[in-house]
PDB file of N, CA and C in Angstrom:
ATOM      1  N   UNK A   1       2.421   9.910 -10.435  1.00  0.00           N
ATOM      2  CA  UNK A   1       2.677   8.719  -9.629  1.00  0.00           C
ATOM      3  C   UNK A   1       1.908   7.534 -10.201  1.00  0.00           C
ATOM      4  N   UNK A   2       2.482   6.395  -9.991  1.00  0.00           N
ATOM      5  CA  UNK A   2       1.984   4.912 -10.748  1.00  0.00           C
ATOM      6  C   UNK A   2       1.149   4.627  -9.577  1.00  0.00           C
ATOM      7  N   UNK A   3      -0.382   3.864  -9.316  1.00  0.00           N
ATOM      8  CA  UNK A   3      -1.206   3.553  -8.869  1.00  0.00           C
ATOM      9  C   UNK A   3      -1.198   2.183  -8.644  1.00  0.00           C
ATOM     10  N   UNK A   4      -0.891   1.648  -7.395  1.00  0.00           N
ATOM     11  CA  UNK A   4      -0.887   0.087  -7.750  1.00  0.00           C
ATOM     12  C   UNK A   4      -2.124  -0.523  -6.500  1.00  0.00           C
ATOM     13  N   UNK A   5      -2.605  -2.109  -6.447  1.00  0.00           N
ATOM     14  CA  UNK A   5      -3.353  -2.718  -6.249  1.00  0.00           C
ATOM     15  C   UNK A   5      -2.396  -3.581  -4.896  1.00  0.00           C
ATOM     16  N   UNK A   6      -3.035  -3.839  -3.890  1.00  0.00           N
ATOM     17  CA  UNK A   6      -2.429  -4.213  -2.834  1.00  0.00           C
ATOM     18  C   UNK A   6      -3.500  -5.363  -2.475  1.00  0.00           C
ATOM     19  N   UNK A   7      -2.426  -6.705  -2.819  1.00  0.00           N
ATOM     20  CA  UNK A   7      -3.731  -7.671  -2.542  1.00  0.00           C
ATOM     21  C   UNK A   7      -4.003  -7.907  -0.790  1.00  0.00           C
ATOM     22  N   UNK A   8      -2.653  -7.817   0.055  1.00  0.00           N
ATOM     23  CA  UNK A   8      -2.709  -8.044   1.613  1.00  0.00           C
ATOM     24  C   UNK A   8      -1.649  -7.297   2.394  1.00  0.00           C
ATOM     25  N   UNK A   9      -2.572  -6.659   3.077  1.00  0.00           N
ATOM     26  CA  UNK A   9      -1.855  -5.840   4.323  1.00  0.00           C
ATOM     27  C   UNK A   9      -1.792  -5.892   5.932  1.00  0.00           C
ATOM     28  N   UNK A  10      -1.052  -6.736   6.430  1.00  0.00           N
ATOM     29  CA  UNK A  10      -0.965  -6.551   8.117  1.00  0.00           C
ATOM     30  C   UNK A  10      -0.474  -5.751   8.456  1.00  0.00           C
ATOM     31  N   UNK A  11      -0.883  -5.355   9.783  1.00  0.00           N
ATOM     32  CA  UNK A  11      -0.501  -4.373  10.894  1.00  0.00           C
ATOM     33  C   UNK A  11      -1.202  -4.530  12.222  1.00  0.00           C
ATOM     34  N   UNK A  12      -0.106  -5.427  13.098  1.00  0.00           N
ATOM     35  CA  UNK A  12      -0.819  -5.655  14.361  1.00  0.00           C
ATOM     36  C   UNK A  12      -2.062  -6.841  14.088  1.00  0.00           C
ATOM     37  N   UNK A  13      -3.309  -6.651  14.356  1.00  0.00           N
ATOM     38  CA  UNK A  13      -4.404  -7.731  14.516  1.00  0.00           C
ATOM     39  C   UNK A  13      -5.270  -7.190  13.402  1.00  0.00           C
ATOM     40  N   UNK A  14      -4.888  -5.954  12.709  1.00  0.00           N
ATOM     41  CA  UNK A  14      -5.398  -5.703  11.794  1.00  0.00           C
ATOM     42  C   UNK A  14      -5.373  -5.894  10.062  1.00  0.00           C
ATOM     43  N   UNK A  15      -5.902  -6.510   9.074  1.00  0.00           N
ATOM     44  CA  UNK A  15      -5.283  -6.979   7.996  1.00  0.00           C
ATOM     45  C   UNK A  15      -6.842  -5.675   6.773  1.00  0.00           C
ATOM     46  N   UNK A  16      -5.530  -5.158   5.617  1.00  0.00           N
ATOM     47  CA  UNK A  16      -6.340  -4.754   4.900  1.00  0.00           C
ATOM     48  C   UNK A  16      -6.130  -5.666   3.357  1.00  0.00           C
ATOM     49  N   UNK A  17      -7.591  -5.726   3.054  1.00  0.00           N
ATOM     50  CA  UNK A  17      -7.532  -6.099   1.507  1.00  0.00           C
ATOM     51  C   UNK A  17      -7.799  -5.652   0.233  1.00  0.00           C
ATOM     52  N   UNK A  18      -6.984  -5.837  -1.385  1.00  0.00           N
ATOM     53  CA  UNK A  18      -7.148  -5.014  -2.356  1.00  0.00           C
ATOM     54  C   UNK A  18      -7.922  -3.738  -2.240  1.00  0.00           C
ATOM     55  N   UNK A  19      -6.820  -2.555  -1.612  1.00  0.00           N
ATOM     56  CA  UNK A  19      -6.830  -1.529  -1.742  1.00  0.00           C
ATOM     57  C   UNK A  19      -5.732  -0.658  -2.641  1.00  0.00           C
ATOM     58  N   UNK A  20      -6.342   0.017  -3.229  1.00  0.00           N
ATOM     59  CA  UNK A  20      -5.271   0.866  -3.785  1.00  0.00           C
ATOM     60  C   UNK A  20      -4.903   1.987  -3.503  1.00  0.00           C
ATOM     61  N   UNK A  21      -3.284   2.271  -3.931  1.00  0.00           N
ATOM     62  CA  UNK A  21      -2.674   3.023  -3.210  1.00  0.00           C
ATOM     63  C   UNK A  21      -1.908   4.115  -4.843  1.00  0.00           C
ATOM     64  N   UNK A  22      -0.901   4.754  -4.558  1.00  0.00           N
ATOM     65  CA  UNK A  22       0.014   5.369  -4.720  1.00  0.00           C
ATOM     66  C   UNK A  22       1.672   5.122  -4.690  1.00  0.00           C
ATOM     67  N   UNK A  23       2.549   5.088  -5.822  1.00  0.00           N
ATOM     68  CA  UNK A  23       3.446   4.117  -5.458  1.00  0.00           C
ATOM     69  C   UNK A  23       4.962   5.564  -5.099  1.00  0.00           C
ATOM     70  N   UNK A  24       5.403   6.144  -4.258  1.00  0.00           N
ATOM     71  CA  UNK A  24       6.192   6.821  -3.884  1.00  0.00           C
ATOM     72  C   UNK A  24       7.367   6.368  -4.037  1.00  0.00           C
ATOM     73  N   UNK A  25       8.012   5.002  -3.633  1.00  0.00           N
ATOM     74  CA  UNK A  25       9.418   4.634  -3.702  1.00  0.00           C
ATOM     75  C   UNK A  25       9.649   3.368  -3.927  1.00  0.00           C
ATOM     76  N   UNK A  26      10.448   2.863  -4.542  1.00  0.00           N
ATOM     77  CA  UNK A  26      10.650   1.179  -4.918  1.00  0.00           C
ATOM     78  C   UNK A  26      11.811   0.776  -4.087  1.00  0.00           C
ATOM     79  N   UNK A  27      12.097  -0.355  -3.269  1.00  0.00           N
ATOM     80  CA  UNK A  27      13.211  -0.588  -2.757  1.00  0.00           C
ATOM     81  C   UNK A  27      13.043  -2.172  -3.240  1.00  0.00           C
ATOM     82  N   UNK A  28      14.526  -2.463  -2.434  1.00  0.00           N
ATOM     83  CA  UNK A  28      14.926  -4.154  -2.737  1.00  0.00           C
ATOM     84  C   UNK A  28      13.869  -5.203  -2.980  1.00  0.00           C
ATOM     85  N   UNK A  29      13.230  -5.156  -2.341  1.00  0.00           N
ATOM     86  CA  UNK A  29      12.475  -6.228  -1.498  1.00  0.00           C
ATOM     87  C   UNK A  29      10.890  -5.936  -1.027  1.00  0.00           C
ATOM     88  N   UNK A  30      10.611  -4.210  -1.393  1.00  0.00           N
ATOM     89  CA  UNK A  30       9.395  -3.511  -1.147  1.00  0.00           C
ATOM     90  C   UNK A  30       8.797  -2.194  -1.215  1.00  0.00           C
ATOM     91  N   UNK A  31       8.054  -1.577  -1.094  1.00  0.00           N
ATOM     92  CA  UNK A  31       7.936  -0.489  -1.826  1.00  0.00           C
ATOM     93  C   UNK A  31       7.060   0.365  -0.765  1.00  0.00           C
ATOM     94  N   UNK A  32       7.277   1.855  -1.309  1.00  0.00           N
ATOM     95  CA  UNK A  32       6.471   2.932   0.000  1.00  0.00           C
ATOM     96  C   UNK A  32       5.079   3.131  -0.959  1.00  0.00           C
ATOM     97  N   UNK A  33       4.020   3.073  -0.141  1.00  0.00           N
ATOM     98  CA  UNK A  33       2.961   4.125  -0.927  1.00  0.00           C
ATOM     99  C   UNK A  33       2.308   4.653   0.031  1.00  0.00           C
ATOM    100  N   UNK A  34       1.899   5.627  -0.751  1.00  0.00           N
ATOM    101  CA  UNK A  34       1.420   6.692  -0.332  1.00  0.00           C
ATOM    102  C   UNK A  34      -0.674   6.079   0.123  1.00  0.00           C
ATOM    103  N   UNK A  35      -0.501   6.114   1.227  1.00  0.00           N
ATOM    104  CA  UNK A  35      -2.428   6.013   1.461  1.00  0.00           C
ATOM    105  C   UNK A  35      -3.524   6.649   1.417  1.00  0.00           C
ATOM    106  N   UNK A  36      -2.873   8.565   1.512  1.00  0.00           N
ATOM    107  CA  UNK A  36      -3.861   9.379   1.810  1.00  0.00           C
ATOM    108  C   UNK A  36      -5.303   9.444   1.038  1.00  0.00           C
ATOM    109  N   UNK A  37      -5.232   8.756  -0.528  1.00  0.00           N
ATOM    110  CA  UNK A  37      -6.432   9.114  -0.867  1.00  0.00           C
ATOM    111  C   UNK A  37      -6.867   7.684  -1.254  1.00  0.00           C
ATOM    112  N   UNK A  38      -6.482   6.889   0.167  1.00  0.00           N
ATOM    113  CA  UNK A  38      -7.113   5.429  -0.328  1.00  0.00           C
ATOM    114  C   UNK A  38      -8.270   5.169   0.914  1.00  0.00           C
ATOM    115  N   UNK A  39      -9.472   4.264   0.425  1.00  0.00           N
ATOM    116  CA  UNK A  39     -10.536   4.457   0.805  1.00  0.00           C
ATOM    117  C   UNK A  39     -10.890   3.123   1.985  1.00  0.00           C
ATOM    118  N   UNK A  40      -9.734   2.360   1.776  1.00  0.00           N
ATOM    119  CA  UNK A  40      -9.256   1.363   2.347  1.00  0.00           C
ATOM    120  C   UNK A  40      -8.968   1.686   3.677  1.00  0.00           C
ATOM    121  N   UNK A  41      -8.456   2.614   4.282  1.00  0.00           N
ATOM    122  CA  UNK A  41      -7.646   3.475   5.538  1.00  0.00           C
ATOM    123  C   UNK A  41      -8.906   4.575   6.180  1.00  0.00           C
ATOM    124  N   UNK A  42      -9.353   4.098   7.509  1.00  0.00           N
ATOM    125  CA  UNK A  42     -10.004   4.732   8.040  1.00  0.00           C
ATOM    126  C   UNK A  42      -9.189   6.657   8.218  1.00  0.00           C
ATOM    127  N   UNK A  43      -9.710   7.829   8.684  1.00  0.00           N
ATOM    128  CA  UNK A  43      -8.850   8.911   8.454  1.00  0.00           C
ATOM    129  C   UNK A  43      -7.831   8.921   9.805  1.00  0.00           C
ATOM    130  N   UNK A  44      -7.872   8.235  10.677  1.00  0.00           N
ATOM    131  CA  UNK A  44      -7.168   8.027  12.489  1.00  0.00           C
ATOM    132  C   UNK A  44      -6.151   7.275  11.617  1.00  0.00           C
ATOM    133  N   UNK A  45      -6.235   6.350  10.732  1.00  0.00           N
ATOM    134  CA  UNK A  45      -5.304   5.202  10.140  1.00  0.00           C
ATOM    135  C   UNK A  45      -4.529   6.043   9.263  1.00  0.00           C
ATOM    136  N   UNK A  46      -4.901   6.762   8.631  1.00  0.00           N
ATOM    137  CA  UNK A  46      -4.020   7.601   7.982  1.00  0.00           C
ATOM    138  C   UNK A  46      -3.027   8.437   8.578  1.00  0.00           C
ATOM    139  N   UNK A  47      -3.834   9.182  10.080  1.00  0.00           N
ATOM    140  CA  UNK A  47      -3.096   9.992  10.692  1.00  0.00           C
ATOM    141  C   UNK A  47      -1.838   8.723  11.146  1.00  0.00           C
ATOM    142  N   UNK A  48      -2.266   8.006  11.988  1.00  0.00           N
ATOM    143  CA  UNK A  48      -1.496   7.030  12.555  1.00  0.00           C
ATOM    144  C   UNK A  48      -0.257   6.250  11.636  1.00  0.00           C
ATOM    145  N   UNK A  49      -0.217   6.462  10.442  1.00  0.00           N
ATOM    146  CA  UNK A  49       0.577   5.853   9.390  1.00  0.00           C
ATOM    147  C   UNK A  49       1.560   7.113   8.926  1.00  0.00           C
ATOM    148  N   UNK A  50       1.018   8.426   9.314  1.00  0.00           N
ATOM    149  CA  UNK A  50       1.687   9.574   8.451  1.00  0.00           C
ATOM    150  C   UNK A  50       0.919   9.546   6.655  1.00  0.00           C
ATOM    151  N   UNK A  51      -0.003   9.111   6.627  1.00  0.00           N
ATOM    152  CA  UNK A  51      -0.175   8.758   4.872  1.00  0.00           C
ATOM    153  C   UNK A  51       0.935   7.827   4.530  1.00  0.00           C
ATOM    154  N   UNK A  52       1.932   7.185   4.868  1.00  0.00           N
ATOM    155  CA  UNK A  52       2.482   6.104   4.058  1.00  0.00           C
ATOM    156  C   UNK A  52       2.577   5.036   4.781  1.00  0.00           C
ATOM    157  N   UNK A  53       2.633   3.968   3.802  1.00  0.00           N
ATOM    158  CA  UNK A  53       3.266   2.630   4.438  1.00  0.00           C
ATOM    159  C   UNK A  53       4.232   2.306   3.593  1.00  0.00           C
ATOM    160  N   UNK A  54       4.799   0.734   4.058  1.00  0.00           N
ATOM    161  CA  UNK A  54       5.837   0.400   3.534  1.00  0.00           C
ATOM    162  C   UNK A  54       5.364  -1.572   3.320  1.00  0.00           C
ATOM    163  N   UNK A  55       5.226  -1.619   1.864  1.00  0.00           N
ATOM    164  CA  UNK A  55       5.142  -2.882   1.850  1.00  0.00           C
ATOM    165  C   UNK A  55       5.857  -4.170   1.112  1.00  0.00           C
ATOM    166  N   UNK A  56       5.701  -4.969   1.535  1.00  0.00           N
ATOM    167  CA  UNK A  56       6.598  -6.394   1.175  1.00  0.00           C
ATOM    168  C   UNK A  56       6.381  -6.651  -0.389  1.00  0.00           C
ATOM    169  N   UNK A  57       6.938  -6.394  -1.316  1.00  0.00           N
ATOM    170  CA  UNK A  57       6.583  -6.897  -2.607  1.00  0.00           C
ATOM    171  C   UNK A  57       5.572  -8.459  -2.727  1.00  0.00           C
ATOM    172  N   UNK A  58       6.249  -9.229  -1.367  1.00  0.00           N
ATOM    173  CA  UNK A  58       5.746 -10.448  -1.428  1.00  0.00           C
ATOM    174  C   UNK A  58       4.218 -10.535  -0.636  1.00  0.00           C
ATOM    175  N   UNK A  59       3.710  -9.534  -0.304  1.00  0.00           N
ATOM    176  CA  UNK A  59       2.485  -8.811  -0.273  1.00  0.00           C
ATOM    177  C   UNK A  59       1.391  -8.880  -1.701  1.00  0.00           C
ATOM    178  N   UNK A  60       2.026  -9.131  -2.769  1.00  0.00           N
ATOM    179  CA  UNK A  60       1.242  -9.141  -3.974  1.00  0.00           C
ATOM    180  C   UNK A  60       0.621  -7.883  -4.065  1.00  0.00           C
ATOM    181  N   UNK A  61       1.572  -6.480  -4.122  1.00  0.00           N
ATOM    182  CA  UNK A  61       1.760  -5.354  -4.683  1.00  0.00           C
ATOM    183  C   UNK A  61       1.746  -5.701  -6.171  1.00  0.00           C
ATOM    184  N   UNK A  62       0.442  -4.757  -6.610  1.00  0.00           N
ATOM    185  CA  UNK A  62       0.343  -5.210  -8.297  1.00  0.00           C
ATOM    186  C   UNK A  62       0.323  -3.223  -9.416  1.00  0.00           C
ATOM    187  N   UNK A  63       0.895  -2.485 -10.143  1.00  0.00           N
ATOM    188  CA  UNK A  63       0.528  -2.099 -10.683  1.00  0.00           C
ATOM    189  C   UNK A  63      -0.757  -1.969 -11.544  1.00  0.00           C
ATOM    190  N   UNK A  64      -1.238  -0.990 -11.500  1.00  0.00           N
ATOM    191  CA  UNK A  64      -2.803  -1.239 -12.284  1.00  0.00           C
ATOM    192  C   UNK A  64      -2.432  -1.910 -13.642  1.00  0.00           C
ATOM    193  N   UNK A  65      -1.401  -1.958 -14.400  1.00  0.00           N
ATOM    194  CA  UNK A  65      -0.868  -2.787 -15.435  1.00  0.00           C
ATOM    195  C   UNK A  65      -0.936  -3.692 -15.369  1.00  0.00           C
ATOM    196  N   UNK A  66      -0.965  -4.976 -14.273  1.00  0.00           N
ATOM    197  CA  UNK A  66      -0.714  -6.150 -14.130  1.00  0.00           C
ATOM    198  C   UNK A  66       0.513  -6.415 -13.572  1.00  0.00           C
ATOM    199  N   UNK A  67       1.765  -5.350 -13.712  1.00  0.00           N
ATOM    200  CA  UNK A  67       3.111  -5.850 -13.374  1.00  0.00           C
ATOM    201  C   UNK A  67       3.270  -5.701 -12.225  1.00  0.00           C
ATOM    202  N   UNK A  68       4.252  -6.765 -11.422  1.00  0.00           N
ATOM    203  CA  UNK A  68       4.589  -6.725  -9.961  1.00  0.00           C
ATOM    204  C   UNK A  68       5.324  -5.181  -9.670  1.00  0.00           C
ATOM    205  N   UNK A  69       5.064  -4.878  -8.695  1.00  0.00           N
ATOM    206  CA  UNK A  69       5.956  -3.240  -8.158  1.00  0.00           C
ATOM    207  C   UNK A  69       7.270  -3.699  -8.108  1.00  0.00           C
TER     208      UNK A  69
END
């Protein structure tokens, strides 16, 4: 799996920053990753997510390469 850099994440009143993740699926407009072994995500946040989210490319989702997801 490709490892990418997540510059901003909302959910609710809660916002996470450059954490990295796991990249599971690419779609149109945004992409799934995987959280479980990110250090960013308390372990209740993990349960509460299932281990994935789903984020907005326009989120500034970055591959550890530099390239946009």
């Amino acid at each position: 799996m490709t490892q990418v850099t997540v510059r901003l994440y909302k959910q609710g009143d809660k916002v996470w920053r450059d954490f990295k993740a796991e990249l599971r699926k690419r779609y149109k407009n945004a992409v799934k990753l995987d959280i479980s072994e990110s250090e960013a995500f308390s372990k209740i946040e993990k349960q509460a997510f299932n281990n994935l989210i789903v984020v907005s490319k326009e989120s500034d989702c970055r591959e550890t390469c530099g390239r946009r997801c």
